[in-house]
C-alpha atoms as a PDB file:
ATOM      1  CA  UNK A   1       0.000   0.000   0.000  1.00  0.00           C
ATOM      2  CA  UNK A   2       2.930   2.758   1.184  1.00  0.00           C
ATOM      3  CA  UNK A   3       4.701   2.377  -2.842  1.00  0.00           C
ATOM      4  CA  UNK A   4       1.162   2.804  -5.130  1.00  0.00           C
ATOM      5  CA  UNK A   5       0.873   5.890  -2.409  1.00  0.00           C
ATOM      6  CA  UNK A   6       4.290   7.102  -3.413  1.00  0.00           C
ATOM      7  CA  UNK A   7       3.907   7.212  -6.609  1.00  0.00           C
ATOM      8  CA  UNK A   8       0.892   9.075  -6.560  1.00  0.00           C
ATOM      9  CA  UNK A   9       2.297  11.879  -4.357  1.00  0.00           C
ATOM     10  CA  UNK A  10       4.936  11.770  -6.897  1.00  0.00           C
ATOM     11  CA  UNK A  11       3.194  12.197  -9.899  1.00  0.00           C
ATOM     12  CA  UNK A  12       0.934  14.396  -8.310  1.00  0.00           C
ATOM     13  CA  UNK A  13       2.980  16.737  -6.921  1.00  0.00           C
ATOM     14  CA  UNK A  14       5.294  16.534 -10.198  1.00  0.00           C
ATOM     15  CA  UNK A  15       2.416  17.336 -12.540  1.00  0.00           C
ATOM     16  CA  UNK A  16       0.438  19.962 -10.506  1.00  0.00           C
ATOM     17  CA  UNK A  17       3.377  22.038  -8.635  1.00  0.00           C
ATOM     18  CA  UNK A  18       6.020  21.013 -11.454  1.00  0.00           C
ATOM     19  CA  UNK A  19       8.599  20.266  -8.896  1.00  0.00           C
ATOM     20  CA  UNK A  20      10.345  17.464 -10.802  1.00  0.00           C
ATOM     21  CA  UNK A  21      13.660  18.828  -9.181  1.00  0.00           C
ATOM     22  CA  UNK A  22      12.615  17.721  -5.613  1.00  0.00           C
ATOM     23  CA  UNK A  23      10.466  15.298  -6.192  1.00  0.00           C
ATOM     24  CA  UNK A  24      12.696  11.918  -6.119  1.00  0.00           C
ATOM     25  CA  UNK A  25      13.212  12.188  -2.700  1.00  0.00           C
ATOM     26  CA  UNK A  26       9.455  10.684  -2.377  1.00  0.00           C
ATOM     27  CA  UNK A  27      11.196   6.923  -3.101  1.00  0.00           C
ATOM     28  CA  UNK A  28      14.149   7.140  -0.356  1.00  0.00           C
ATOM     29  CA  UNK A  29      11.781   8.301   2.095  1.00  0.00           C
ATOM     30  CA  UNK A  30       9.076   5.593   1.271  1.00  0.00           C
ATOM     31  CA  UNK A  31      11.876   2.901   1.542  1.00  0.00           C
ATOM     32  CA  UNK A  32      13.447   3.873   4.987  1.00  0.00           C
ATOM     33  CA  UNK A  33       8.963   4.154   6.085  1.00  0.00           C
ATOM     34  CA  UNK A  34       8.471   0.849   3.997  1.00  0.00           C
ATOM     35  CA  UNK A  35      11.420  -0.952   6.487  1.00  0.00           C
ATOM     36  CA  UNK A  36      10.328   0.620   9.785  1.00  0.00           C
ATOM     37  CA  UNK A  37       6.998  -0.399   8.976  1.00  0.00           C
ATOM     38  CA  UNK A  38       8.153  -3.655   8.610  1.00  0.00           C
ATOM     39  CA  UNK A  39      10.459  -4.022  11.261  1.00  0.00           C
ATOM     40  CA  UNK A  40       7.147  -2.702  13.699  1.00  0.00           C
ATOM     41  CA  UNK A  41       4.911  -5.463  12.538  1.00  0.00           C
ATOM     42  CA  UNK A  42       7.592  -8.392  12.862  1.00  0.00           C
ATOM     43  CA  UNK A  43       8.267  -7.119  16.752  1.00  0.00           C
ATOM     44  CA  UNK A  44       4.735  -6.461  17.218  1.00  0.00           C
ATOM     45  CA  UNK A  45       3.960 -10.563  15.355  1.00  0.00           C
ATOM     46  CA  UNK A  46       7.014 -12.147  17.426  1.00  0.00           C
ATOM     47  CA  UNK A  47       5.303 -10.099  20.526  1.00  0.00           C
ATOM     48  CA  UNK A  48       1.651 -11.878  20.391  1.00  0.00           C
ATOM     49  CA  UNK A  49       3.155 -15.216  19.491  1.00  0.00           C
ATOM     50  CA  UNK A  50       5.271 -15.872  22.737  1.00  0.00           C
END
């Protein structure tokens, strides 16, 4: 769910603001939220299972 949302902030903010300059820094972010995410649910799974 967090990439299809990335790439619609980025295509949305590159077609209606134009700020193609900035605008890559939409995929870093998503990654380093994409692996905290992830890291949150595994802790949170190994949590209820013991």
């Amino acid at each position: 769910m967090l990439w299809p949302l990335a790439t619609a902030i980025f295509l949305f903010t590159g077609f209606v603001y134009g700020r193609w300059d900035v605008n890559w820094a939409v995929f870093p972010i998503a990654g380093i939220l994409s692996g905290m995410f992830s890291n949150v649910y595994h802790i949170l799974k190994r949590k209820n299972v013991s």
